[in-house]
Protein backbone atom coordinates (compact mmCIF):
# COMPACT_ATOMS: atom_id res chain seq x y z
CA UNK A 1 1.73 -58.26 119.86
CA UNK A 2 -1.37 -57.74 118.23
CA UNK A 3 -5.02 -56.85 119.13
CA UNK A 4 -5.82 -60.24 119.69
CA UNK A 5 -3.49 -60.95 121.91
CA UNK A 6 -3.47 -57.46 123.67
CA UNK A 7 -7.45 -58.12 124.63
CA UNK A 8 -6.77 -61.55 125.67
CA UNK A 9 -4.24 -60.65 128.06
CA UNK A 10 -5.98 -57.56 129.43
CA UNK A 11 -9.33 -59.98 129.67
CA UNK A 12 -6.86 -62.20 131.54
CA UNK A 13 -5.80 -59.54 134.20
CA UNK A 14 -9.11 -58.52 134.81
CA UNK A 15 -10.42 -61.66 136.49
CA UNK A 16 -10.09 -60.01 139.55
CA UNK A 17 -12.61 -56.98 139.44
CA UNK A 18 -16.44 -57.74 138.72
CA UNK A 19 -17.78 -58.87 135.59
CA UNK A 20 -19.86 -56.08 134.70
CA UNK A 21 -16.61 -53.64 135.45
CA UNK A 22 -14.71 -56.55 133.64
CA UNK A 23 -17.27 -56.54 130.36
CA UNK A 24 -17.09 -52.24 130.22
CA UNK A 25 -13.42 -51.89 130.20
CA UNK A 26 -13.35 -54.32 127.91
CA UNK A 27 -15.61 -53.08 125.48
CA UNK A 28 -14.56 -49.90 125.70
CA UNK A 29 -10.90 -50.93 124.53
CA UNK A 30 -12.50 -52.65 121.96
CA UNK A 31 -14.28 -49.33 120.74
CA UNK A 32 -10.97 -47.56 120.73
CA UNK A 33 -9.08 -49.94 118.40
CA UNK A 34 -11.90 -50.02 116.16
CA UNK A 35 -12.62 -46.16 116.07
CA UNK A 36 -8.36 -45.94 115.45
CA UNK A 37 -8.92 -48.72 112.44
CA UNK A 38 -6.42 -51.55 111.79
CA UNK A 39 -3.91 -49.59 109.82
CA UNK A 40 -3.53 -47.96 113.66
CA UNK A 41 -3.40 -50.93 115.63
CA UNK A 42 0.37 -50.91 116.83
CA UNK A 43 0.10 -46.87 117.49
CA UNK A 44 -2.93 -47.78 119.72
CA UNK A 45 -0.84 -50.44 121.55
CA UNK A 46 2.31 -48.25 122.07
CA UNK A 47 -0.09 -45.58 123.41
CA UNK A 48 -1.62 -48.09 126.02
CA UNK A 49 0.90 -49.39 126.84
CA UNK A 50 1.23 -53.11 128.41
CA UNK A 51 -1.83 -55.20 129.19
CA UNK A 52 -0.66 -54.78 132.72
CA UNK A 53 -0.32 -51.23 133.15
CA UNK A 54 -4.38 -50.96 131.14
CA UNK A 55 -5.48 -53.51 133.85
CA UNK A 56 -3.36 -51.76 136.89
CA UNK A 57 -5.17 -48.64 135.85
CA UNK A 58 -8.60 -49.75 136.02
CA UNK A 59 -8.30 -51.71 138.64
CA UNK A 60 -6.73 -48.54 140.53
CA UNK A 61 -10.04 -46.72 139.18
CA UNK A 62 -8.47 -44.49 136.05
CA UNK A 63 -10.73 -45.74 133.96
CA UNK A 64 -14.04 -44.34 135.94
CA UNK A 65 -12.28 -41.12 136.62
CA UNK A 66 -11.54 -40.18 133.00
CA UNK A 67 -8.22 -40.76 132.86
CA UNK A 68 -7.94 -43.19 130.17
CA UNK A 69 -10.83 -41.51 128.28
CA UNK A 70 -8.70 -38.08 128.03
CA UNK A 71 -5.90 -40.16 126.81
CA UNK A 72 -7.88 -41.40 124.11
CA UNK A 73 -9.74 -37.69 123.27
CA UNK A 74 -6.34 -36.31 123.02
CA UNK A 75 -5.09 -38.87 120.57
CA UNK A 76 -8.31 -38.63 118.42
CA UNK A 77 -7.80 -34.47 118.52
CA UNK A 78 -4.51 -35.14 117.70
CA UNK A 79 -5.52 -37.10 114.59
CA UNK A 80 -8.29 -34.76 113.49
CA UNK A 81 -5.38 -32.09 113.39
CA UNK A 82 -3.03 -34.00 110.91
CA UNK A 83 -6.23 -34.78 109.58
CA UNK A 84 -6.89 -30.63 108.76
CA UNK A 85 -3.12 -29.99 108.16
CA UNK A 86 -3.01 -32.39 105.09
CA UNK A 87 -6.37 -30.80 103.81
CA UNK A 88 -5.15 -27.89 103.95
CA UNK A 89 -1.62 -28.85 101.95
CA UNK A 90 -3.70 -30.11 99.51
CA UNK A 91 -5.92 -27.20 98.91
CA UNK A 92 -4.19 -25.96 95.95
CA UNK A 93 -2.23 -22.73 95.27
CA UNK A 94 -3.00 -19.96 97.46
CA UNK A 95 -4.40 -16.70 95.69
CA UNK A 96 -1.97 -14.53 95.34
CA UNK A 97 0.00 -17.08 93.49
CA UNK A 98 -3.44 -17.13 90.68
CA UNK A 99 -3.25 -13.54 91.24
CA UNK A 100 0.67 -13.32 90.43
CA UNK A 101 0.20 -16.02 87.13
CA UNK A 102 -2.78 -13.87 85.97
CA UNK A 103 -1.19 -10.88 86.14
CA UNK A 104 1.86 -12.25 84.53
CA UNK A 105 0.04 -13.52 81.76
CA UNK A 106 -1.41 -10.14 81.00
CA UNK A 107 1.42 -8.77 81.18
CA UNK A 108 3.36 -10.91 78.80
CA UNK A 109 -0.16 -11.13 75.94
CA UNK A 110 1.75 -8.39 73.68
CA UNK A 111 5.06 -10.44 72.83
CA UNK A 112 3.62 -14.27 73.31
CA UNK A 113 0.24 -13.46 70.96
CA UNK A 114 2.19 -12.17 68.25
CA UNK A 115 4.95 -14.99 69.01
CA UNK A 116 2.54 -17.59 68.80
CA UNK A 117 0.43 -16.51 65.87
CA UNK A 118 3.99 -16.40 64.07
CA UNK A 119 4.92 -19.96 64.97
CA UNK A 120 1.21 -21.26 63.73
CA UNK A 121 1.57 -18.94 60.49
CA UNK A 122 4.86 -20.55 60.08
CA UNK A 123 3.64 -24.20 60.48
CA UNK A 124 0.50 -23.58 58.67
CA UNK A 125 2.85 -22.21 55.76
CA UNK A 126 5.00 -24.94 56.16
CA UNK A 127 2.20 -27.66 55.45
CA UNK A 128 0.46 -25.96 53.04
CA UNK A 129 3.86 -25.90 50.60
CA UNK A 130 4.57 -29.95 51.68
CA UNK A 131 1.08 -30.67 50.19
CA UNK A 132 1.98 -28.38 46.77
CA UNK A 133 4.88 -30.32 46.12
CA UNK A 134 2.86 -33.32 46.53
CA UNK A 135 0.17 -32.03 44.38
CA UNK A 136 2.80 -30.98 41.60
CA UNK A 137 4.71 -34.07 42.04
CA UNK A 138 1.36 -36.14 40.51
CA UNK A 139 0.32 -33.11 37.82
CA UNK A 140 4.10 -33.97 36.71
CA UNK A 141 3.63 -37.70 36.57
CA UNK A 142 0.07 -37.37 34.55
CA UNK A 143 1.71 -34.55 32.33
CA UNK A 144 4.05 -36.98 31.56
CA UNK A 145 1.99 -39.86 30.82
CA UNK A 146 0.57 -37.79 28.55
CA UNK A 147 3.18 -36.90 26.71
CA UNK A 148 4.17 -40.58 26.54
CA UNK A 149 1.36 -41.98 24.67
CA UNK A 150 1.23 -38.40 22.39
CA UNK A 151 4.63 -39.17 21.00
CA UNK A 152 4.27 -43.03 21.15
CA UNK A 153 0.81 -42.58 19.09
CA UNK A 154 2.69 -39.75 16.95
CA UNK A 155 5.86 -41.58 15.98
CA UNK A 156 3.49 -44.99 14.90
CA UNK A 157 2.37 -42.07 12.57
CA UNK A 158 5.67 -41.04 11.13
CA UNK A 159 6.80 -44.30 11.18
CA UNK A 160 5.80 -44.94 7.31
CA UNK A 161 7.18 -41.48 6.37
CA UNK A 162 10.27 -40.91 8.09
CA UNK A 163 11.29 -43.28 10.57
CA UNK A 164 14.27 -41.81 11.69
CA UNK A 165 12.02 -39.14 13.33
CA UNK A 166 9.33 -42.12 14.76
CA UNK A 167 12.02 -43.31 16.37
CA UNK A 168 13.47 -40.55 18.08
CA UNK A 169 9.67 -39.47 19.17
CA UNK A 170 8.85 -43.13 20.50
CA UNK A 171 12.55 -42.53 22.35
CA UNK A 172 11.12 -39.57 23.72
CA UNK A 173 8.03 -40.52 24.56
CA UNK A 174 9.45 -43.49 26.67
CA UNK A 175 11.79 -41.00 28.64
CA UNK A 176 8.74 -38.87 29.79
CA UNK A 177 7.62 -42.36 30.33
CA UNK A 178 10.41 -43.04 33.05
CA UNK A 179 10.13 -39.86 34.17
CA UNK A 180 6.39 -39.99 34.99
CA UNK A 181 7.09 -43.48 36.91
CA UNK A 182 9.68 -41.38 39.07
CA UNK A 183 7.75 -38.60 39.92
CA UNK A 184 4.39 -41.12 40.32
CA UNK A 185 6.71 -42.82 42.90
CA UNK A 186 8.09 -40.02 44.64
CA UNK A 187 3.64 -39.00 45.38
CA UNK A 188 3.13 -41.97 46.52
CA UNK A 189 6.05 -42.35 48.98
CA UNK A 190 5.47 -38.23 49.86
CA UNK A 191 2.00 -39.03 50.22
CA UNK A 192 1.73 -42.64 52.03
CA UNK A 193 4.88 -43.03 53.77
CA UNK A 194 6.54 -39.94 54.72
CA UNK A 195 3.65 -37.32 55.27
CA UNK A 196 2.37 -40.28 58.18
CA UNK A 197 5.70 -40.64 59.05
CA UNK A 198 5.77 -37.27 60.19
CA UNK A 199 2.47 -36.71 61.83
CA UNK A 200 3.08 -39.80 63.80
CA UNK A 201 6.05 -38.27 64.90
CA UNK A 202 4.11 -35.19 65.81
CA UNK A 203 2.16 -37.21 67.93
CA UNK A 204 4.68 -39.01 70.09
CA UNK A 205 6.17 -35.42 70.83
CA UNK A 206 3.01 -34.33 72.55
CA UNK A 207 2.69 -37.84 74.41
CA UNK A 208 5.64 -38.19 77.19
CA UNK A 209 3.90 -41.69 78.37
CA UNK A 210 4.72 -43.21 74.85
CA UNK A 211 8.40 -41.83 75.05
CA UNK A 212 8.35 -43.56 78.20
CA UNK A 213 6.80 -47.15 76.89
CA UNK A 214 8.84 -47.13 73.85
């Protein structure tokens, strides 16, 4: 049964008492399921009760004594209590626990300052010698370079005069070549894939809803 229904069959029992009596008590119901919202409406029923009993009752005259209104003032007291409980659940820590957490934290400054300035030395150490290597990684390469085209240019020199000795510097030249392509590499994949890499991974560390998409 729903409101509907409950206020057509309490209009229906009512026939018998006047129709100004008829009109209040049924207003008045009316008031109470909208004051209790729709979300309520089956708790307001159960209250009541059956259509029959509500229309026994003010046809017996419990609704102009104050019956049925007390009914209704106790639920709505009732309400404004759960109302207050839940505010106060969800006012937040009480103060001794702040106190207790503040306190704590004091107490514990000495070891986790030091602790913590440690771990970001560390870190800070740590990326400081990833970016040398990268750094030395691509002086290496354009040292090498260099050296290619100075032995390269040398032994076209020497080539007239001894050419064993072009030879062997053009050879050489060419190996600082290949090394300069390695190390050239190894910057640009320290540099563009790996450092990104790993700040990326950085990233999803300190972001649990990503761990939980991915």
């Amino acid at each position: 049964m729903d409101r509907a229904e409950f206020m057509r069959q309490l209009e229906r029992l009512l026939q018998g008492i006047s129709p100004t009596e008829r009109e209040e008590a049924l207003q008045y119901y009316n008031s109470y399921f909208d004051d209790a919202g729709a979300e309520n409406e089956q708790e307001v029923i159960r209250a009541l009760g059956s259509p029959a009993r509500v229309a026994e009752n003010i046809k017996s005259g419990l609704f102009e004594s104050g019956i049925v209104e007390t009914r209704v003032e106790t639920r709505q007291q009732s309400r404004v209590e759960e109302s207050r409980e839940k505010s106060t659940s969800k006012s937040g820590m009480p103060a001794w626990a702040i106190v207790l957490i503040v306190l704590a934290c004091v107490c514990a400054a000495p070891v986790i300052v030091p602790v913590a300035l440690g771990i970001i030395g560390t870190l800070f150490g740590v990326i400081v010698a990833w970016f040398a290597v990268i750094f030395g990684f691509g002086v290496a390469a354009v040292a090498l370079f260099a050296v290619l085209v100075f032995l390269v240019v040398l032994g076209c020199m020497c080539f007239v005069v001894e050419p064993l000795v072009s030879v062997a510097l053009m050879g050489g030249g060419l190996i600082c070549g290949g090394l300069g392509v390695l190390f050239l590499m190894l910057t640009v994949a320290m540099a563009g894939i790996v450092t990104p890499a790993v700040f990326r991974g950085i990233c999803w560390l300190f972001h649990p809803h990503k761990k939980a998409i991915a």
